[in-house]
C-alpha atoms as a PDB file:
ATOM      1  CA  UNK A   1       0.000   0.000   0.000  1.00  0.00           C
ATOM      2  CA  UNK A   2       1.481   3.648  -1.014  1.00  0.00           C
ATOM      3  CA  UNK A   3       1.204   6.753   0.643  1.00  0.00           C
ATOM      4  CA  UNK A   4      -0.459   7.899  -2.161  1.00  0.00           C
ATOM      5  CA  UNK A   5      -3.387   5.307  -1.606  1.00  0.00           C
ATOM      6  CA  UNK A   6      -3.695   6.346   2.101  1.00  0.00           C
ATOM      7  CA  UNK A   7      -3.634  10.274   1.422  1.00  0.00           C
ATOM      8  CA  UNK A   8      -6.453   9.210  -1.048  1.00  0.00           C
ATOM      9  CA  UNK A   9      -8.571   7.383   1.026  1.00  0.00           C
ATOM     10  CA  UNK A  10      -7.738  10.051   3.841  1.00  0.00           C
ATOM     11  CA  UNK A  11      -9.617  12.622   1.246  1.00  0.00           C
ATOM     12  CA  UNK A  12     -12.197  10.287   0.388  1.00  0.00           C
ATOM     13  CA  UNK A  13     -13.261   8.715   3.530  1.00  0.00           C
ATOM     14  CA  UNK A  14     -14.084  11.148   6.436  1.00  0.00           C
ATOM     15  CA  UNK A  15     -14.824   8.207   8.894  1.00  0.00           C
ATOM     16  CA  UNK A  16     -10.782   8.100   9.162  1.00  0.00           C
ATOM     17  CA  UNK A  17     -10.313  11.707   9.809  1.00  0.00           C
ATOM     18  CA  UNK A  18     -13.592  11.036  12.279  1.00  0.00           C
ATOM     19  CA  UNK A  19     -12.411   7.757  14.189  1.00  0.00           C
ATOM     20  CA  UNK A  20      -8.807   9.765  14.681  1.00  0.00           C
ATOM     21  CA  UNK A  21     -10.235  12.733  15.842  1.00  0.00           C
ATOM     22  CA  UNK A  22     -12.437  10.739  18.625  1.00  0.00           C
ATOM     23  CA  UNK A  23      -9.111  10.006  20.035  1.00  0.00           C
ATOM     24  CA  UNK A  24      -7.433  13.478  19.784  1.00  0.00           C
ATOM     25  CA  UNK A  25      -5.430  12.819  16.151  1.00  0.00           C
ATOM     26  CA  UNK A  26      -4.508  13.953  12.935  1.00  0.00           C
ATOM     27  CA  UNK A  27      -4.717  11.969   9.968  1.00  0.00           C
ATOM     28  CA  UNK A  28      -0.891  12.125   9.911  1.00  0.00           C
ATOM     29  CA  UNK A  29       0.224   9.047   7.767  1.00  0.00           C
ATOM     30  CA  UNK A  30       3.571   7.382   9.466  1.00  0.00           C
ATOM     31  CA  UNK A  31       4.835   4.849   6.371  1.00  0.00           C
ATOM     32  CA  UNK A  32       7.590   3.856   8.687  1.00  0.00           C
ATOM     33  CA  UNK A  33       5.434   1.920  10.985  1.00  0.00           C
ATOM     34  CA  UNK A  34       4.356  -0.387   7.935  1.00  0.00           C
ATOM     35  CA  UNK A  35       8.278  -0.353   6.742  1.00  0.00           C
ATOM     36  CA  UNK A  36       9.230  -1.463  10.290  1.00  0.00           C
ATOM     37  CA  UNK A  37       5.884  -4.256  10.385  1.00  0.00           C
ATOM     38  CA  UNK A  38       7.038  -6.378   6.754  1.00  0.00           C
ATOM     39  CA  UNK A  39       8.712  -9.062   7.955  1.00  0.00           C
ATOM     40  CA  UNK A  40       5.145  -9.277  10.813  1.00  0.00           C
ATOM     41  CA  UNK A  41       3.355  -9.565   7.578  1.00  0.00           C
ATOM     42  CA  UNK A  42       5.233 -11.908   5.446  1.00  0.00           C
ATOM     43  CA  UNK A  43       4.830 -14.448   8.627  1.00  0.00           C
ATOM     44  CA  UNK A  44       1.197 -13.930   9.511  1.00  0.00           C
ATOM     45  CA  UNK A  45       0.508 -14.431   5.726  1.00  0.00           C
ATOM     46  CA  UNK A  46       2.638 -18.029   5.423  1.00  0.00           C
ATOM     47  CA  UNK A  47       0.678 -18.832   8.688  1.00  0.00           C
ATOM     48  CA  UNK A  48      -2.369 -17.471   7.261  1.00  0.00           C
ATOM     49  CA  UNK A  49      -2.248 -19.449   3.841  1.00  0.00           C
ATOM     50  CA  UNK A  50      -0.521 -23.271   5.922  1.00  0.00           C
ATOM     51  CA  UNK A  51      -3.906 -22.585   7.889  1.00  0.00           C
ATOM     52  CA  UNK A  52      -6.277 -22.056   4.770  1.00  0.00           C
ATOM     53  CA  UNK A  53      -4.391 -24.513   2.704  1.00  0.00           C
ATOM     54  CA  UNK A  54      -5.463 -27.046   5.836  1.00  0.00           C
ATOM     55  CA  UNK A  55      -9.518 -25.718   5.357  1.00  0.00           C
ATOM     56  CA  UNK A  56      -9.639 -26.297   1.845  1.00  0.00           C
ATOM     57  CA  UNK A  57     -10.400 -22.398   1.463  1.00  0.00           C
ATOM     58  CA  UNK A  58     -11.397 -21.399  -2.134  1.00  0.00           C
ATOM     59  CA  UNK A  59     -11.648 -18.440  -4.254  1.00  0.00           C
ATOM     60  CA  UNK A  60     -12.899 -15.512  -2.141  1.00  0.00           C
ATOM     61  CA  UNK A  61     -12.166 -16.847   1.210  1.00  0.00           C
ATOM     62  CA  UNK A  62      -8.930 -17.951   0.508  1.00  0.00           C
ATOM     63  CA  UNK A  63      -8.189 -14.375  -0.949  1.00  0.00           C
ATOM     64  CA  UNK A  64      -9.732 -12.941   2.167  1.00  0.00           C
ATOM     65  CA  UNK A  65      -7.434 -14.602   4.273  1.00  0.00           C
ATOM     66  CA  UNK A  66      -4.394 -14.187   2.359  1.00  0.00           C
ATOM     67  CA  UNK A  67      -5.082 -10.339   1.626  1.00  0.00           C
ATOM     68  CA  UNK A  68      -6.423  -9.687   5.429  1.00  0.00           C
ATOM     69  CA  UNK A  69      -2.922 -11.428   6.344  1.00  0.00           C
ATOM     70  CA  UNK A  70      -0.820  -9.348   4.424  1.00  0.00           C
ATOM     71  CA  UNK A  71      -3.308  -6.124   5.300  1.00  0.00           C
ATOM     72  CA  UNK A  72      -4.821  -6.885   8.676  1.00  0.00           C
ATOM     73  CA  UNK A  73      -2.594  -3.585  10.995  1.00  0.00           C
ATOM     74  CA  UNK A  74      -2.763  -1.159   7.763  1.00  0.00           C
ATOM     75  CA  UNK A  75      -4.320   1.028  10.323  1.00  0.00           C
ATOM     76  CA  UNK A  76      -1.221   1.523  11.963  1.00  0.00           C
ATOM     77  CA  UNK A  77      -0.031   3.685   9.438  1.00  0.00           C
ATOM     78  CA  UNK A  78      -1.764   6.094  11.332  1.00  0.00           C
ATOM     79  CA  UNK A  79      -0.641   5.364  15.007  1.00  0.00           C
ATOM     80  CA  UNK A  80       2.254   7.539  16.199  1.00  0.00           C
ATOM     81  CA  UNK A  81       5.023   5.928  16.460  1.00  0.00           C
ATOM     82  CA  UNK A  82       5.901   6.642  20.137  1.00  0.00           C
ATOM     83  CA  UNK A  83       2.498   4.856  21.437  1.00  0.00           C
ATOM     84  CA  UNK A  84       3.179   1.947  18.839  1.00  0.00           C
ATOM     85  CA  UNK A  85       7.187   1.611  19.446  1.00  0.00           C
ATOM     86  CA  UNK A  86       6.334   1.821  23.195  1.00  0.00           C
ATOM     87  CA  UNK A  87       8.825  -0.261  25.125  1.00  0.00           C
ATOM     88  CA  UNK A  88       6.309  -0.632  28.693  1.00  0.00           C
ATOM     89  CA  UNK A  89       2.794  -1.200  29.017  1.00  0.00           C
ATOM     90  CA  UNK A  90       0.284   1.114  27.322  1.00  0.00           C
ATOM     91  CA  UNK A  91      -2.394   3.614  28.984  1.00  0.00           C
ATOM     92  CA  UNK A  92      -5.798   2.834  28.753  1.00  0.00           C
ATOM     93  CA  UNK A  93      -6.061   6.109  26.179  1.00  0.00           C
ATOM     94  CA  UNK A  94      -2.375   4.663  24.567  1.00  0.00           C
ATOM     95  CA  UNK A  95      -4.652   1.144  23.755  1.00  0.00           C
ATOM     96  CA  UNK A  96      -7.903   2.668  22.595  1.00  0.00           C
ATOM     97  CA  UNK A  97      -5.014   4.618  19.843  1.00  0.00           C
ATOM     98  CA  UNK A  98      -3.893   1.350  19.062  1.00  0.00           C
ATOM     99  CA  UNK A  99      -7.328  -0.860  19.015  1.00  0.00           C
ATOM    100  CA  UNK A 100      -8.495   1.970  16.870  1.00  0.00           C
ATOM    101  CA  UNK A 101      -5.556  -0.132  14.296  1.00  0.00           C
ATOM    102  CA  UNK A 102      -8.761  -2.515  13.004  1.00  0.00           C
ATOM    103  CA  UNK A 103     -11.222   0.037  12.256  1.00  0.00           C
ATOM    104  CA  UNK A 104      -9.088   2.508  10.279  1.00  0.00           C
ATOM    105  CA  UNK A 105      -7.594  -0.262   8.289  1.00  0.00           C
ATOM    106  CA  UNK A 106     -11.021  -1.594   6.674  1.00  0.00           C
ATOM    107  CA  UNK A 107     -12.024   1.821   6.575  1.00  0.00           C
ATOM    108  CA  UNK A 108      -8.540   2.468   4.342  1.00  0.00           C
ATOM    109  CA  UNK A 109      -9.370  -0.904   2.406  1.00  0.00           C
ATOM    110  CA  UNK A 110     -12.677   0.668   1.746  1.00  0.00           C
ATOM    111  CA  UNK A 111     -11.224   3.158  -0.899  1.00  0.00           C
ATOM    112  CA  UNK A 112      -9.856   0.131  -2.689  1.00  0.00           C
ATOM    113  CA  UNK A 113     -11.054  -2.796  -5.205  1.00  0.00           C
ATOM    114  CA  UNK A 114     -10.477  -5.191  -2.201  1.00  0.00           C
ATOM    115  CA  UNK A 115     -13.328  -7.591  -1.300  1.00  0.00           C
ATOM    116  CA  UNK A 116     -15.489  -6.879   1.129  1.00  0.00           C
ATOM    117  CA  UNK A 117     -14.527 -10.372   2.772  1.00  0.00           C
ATOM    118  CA  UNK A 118     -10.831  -8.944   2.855  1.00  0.00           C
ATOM    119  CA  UNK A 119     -12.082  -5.700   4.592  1.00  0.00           C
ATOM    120  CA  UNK A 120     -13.863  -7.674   7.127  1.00  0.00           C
ATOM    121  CA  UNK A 121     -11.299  -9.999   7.889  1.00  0.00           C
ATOM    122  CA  UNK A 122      -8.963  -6.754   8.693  1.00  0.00           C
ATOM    123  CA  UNK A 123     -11.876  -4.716  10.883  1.00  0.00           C
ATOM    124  CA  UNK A 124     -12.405  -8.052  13.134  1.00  0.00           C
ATOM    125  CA  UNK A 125      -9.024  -9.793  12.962  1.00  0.00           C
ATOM    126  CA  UNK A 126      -8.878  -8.785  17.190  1.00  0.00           C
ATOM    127  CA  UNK A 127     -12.857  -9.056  17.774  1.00  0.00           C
ATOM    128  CA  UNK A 128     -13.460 -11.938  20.304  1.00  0.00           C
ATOM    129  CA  UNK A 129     -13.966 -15.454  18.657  1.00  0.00           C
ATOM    130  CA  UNK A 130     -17.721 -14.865  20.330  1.00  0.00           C
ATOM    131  CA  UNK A 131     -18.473 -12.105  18.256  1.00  0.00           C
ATOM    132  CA  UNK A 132     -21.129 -13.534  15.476  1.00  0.00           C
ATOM    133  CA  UNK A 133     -19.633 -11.600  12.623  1.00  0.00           C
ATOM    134  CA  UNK A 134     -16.393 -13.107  13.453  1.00  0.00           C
ATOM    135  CA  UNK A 135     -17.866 -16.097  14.420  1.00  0.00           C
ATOM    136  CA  UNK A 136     -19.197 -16.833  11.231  1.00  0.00           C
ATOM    137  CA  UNK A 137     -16.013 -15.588   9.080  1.00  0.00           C
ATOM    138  CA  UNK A 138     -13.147 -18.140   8.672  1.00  0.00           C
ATOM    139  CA  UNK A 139     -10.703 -16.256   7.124  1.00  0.00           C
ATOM    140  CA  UNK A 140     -11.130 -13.317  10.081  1.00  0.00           C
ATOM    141  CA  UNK A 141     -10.582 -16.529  11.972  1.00  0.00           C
ATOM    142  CA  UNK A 142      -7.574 -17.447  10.236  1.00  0.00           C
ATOM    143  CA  UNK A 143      -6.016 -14.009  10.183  1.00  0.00           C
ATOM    144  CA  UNK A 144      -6.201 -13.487  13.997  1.00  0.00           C
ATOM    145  CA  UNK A 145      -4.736 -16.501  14.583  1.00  0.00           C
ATOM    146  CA  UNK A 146      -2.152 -16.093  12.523  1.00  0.00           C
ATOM    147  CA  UNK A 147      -1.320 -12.222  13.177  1.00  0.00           C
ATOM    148  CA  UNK A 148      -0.825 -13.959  16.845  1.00  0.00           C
ATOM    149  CA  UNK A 149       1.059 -16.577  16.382  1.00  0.00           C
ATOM    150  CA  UNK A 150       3.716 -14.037  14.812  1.00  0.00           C
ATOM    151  CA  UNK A 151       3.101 -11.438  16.862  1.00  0.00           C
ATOM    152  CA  UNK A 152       4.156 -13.567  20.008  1.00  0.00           C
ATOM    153  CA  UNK A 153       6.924 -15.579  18.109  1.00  0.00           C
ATOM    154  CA  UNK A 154       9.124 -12.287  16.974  1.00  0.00           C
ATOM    155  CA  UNK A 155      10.578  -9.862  19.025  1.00  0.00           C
ATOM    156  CA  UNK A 156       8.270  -6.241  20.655  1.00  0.00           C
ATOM    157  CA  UNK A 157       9.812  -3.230  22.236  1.00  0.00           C
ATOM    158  CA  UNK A 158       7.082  -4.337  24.911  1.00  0.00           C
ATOM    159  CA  UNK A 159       8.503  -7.587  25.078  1.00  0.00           C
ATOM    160  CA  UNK A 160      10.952 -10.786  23.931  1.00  0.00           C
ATOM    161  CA  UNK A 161       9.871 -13.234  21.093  1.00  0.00           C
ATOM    162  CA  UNK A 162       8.333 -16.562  22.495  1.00  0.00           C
ATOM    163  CA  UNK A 163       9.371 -20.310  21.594  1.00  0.00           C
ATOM    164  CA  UNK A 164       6.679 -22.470  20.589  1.00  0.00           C
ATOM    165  CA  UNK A 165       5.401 -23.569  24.277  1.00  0.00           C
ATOM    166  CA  UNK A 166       5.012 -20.743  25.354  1.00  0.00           C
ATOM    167  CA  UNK A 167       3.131 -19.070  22.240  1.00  0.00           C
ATOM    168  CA  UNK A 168       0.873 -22.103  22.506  1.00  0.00           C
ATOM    169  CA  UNK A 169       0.197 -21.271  26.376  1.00  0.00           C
ATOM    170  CA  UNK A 170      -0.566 -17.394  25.541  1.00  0.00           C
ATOM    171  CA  UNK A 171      -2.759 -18.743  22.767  1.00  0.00           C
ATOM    172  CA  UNK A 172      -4.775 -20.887  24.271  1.00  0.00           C
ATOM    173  CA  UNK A 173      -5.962 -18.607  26.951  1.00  0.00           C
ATOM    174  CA  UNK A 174      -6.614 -15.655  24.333  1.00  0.00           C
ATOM    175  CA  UNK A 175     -10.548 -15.109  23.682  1.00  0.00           C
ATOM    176  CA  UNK A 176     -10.227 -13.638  20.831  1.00  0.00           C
ATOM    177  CA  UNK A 177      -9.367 -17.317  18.870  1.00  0.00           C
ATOM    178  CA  UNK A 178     -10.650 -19.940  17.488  1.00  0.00           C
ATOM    179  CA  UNK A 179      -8.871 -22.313  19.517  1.00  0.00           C
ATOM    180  CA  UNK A 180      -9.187 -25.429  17.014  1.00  0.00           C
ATOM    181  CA  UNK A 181      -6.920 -22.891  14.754  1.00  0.00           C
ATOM    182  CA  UNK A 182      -4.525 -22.372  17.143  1.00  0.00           C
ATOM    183  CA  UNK A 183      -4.101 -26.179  17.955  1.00  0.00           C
ATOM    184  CA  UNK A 184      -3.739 -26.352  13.871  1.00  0.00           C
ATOM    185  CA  UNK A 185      -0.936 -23.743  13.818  1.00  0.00           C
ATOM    186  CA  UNK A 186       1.723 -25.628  16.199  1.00  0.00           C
END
């Protein structure tokens, strides 16, 4: 995704500038928050498509899942980079910034040719596995599972990467997956 793209959905979208502004910000774009995220994609998409290559997923779901992989935290182009790179714990205000992360991104995708299966898998990729629009989307599914599973296994200014046990553990108690997926991705 350019900069280009996001200054145009910026301009063509006001329910960015709107969900920003609810939290005190700018639309200020920070590209070197997605630079510093590609290697999070590239894993959260293999673990993505080994997870949707074990489902059987075809056509759109399969490009939901792959395209929500790659996609899923294009809303934290517009998180500042000193809440996103913070090494301790957030503030309750410093989260709600970052949770804001789904919305903007499907509302981004919105400006775009993507499916809306792809923009949904991005807005509920961190909705709890309760939720019945997440509940009844497998690639969403897949996505959070996988953006997890790589989130925990690399390293965070907030924290050390995890070895396998211990990714499994965190996992498992997380409410926000499907928790047959996250057997499937160990």
């Amino acid at each position: 995704m350019t900069e280009k793209t996001i200054s145009n959905a910026i301009a063509t979208n006001p329910r960015i500038k709107e969900l920003l502004g609810s939290k005190g910000l700018n639309p200020v774009i920070y590209m070197q928050n997605l630079d510093a995220s590609k290697s999070h994609f590239i894993e959260t998409y293999d673990k993505a498509k080994a997870l949707a290559n074990r489902h059987n997923l075809k056509d759109d779901d399969l490009t939901a899942a792959l395209q929500g992989a790659l996609l899923h935290d294009i809303g934290k182009v517009f998180i500042p980079p000193e809440i996103l790179n913070k090494p301790s714990e957030l503030t309750p205000d410093e989260k709600a910034v970052v949770d804001l992360h789904t919305e903007l991104g499907a509302e981004i995708l919105k400006t775009t040719d993507l499916s809306a299966k792809t923009i949904e898998a991005v807005r509920l990729h961190h909705t709890s596995f309760d939720d019945v629009q997440k509940a009844k989307n497998l690639p969403a599914q897949i996505v959070s599972v996988a953006d997890s599973y790589s989130a925990l296994k690399e390293d965070r200014p907030y924290k050390p990467k995890m070895d396998d046990v211990m990714a499994k553990q965190t996992m498992q108690k997380d409410k926000e997956l499907n928790q047959q997926l996250v057997e499937e991705a160990f």
